[in-house]
N, C-alpha and C. Protein backbone atom coordinates (compact mmCIF):
# COMPACT_ATOMS: atom_id res chain seq x y z
N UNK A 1 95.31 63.42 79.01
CA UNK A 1 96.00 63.58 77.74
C UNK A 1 96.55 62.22 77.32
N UNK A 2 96.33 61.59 76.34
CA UNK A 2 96.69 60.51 75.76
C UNK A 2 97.82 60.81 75.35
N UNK A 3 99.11 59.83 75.18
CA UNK A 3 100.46 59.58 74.83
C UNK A 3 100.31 58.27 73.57
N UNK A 4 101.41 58.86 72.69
CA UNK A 4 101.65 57.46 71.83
C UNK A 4 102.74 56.91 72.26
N UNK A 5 102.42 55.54 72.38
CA UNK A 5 104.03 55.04 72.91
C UNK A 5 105.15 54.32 71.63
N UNK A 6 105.76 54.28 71.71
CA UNK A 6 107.64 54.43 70.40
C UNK A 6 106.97 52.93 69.58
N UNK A 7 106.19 52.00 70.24
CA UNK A 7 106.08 50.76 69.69
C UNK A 7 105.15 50.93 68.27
N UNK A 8 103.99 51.49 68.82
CA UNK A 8 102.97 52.40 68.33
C UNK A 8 103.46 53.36 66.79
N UNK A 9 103.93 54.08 67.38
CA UNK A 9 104.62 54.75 66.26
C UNK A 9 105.64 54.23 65.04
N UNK A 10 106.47 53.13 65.69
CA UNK A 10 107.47 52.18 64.45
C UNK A 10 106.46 51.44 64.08
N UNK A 11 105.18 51.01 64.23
CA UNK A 11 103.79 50.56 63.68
C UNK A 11 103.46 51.14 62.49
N UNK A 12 103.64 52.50 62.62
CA UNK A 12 103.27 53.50 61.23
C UNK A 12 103.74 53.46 60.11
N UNK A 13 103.33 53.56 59.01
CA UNK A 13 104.42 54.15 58.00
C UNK A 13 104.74 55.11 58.12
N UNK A 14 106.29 55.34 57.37
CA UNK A 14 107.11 56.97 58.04
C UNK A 14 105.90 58.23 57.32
N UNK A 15 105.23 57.96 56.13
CA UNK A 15 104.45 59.22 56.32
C UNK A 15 103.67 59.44 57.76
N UNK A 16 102.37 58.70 57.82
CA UNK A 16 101.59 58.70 58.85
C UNK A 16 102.93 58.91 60.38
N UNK A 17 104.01 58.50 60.17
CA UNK A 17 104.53 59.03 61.68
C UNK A 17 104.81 60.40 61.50
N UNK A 18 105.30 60.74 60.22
CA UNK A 18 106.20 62.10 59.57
C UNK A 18 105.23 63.10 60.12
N UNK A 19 103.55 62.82 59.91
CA UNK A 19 102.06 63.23 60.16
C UNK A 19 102.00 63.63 61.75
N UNK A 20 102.51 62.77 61.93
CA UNK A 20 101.87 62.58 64.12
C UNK A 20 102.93 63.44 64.30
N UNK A 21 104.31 63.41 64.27
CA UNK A 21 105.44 64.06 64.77
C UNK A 21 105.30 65.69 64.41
N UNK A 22 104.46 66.12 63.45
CA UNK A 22 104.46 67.53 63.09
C UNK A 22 103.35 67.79 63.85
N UNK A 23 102.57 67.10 63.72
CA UNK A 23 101.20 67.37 64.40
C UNK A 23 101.33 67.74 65.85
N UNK A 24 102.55 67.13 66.97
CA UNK A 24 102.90 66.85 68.18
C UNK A 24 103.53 68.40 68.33
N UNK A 25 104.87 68.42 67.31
CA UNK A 25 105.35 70.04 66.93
C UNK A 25 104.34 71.16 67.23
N UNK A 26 103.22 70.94 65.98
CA UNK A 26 102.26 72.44 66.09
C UNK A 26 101.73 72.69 67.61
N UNK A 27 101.62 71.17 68.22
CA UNK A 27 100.94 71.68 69.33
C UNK A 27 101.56 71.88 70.58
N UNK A 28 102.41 71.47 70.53
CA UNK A 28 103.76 72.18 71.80
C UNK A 28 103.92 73.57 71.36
N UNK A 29 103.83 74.11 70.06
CA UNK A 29 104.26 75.55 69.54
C UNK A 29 103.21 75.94 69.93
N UNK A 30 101.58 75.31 69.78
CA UNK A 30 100.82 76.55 69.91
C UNK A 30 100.56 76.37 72.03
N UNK A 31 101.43 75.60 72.89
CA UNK A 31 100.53 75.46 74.14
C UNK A 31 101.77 76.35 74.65
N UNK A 32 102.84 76.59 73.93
CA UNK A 32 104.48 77.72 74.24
C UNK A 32 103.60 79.03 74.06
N UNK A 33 102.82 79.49 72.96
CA UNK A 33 102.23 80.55 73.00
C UNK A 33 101.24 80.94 73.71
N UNK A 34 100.66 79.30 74.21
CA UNK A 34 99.39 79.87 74.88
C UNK A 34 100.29 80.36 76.46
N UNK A 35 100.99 79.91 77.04
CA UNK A 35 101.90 79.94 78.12
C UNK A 35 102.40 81.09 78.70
N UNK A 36 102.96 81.22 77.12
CA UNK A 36 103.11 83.06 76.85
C UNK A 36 102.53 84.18 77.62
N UNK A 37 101.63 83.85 76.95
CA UNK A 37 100.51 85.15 77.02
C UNK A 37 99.50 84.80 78.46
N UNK A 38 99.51 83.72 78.83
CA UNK A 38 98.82 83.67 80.10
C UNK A 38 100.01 84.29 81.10
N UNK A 39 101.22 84.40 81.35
CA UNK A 39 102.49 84.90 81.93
C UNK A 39 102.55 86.27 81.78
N UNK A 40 102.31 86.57 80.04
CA UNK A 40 102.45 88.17 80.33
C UNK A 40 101.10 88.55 80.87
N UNK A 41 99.68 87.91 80.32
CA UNK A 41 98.34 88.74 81.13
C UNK A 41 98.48 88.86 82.71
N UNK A 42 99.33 87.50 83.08
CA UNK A 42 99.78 87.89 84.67
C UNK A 42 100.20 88.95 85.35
N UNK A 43 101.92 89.42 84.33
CA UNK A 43 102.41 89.87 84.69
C UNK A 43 102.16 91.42 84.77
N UNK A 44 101.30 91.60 83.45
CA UNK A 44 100.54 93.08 83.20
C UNK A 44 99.75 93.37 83.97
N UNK A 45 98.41 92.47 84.65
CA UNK A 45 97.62 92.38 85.31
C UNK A 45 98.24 93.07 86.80
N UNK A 46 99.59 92.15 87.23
CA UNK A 46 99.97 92.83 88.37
C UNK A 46 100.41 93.65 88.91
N UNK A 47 100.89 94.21 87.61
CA UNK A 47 101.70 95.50 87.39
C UNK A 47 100.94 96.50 87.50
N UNK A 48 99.71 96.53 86.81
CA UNK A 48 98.74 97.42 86.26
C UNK A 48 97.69 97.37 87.48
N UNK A 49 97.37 96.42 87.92
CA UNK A 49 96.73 96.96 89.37
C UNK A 49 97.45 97.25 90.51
N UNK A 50 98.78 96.70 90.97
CA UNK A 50 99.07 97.20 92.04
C UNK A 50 98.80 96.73 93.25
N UNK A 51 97.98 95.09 93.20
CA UNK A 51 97.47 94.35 94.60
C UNK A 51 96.28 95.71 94.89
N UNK A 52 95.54 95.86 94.06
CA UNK A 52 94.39 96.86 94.58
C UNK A 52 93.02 95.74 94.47
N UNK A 53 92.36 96.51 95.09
CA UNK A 53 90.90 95.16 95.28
C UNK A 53 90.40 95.41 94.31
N UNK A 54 89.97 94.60 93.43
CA UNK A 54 89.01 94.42 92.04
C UNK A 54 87.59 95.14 92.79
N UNK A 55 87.48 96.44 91.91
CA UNK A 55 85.70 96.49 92.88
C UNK A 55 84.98 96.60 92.09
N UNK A 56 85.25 96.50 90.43
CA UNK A 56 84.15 97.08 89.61
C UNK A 56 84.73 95.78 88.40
N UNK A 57 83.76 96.11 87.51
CA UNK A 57 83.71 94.71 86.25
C UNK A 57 84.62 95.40 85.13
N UNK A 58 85.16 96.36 85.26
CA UNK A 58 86.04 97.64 84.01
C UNK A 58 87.10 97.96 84.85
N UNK A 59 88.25 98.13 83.72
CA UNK A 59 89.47 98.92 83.92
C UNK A 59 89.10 100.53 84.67
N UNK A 60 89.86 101.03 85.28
CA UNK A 60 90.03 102.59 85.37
C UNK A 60 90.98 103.14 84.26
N UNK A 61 90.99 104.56 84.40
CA UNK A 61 91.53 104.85 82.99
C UNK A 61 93.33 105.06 83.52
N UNK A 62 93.68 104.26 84.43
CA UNK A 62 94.87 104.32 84.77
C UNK A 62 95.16 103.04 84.43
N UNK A 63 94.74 102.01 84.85
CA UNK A 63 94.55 100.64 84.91
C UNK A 63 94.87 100.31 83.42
N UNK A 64 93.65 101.15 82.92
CA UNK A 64 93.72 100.98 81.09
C UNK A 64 94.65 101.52 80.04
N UNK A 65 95.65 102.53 80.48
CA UNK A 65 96.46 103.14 80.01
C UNK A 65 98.13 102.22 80.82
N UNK A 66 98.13 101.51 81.88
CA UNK A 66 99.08 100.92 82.15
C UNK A 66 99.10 99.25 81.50
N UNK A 67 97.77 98.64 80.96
CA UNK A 67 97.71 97.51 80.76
C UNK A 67 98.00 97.90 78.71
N UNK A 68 97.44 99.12 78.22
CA UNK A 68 98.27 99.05 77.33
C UNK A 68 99.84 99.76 76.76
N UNK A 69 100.44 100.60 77.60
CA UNK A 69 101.41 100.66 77.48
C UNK A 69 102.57 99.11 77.88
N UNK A 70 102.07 97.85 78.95
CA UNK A 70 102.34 97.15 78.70
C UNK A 70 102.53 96.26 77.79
N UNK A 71 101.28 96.41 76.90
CA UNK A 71 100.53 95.04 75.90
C UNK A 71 101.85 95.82 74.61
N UNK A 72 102.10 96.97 74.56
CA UNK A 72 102.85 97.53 73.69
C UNK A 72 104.45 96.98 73.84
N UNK A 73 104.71 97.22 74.86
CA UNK A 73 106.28 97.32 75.56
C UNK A 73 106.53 95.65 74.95
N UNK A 74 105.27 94.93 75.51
CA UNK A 74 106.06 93.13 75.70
C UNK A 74 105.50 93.06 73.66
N UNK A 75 104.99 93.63 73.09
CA UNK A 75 104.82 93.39 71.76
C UNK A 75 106.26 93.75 70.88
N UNK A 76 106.82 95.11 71.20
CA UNK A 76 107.90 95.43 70.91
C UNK A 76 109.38 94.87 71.42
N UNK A 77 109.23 94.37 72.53
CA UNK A 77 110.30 93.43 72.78
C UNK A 77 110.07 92.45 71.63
N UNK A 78 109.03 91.28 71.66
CA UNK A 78 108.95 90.33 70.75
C UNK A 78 109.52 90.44 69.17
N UNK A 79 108.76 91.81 68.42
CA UNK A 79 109.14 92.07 67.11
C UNK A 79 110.78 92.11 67.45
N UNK A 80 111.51 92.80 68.04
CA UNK A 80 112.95 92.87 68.00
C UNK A 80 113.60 91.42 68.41
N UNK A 81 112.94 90.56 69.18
CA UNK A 81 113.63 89.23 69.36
C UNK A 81 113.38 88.83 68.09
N UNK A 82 112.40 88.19 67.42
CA UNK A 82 111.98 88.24 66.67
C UNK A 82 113.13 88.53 65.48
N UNK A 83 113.16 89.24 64.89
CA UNK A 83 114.15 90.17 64.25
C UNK A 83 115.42 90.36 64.40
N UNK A 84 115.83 90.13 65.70
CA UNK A 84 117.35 89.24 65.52
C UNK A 84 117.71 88.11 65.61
N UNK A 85 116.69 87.32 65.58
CA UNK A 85 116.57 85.75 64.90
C UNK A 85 116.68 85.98 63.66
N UNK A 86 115.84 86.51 62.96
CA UNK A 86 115.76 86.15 61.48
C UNK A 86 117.26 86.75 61.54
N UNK A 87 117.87 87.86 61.93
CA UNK A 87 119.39 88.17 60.66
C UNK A 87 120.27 87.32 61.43
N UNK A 88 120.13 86.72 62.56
CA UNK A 88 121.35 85.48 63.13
C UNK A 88 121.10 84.98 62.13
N UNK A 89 120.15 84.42 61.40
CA UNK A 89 119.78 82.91 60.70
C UNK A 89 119.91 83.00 59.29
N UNK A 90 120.66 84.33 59.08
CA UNK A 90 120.98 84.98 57.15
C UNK A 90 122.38 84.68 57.15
C-alpha cells in the first residue's frame, strides 16, 4: 500500500489535497465496512454452525434459518444505532 508523505501533500494545491484527503476518508469508510461484515460473517458463521464439520457445499435448513435470523438481528441493531445518531445530531 503506498503512503503520501506531509511534504508531498503541502506540494499540492489545497484543491488537489482537499481531493486526496476525501478520497483517503471514502476509503477508510468503505475498508470500516468491509471489516464489519467480515466480523459479523464470522461471528454468524460460528454461531450458526456450532464448531460442526463442514461436510457438504450448502447450508442445512437449521444452519439457514440461524444464519438468517442472525443477518436480521445484526441488521436491526444497525438501523436503531443508526437512528439514534441521526436524533443525537437534531
Amino acid at each position: 500500500m503506498a503512503t503520501i508523505s506531509q511534504t508531498a501533500l503541502q506540494n499540492l494545491d489545497e484543491s488537489s489535497r482537499k481531493d486526496i484527503m476525501q478520497f483517503i476518508e471514502s476509503e477508510q469508510s468503505k475498508s470500516k465496512v468491509q471489516l464489519s461484515i467480515h466480523n459479523f460473517t464470522d461471528m454468524c458463521f460460528k454461531k450458526c454452525n456450532a464448531n460442526r464439520p463442514i461436510t457438504s457445499g450448502g447450508l442445512d435448513s437449521n444452519e439457514e434459518q440461524c444464519l438468517t435470523n442472525c443477518l436480521n438481528r445484526f441488521l436491526d441493531t444497525n438501523i436503531k444505532v443508526v437512528q439514534a445518531l441521526q436524533g443525537s445530531s437534531k
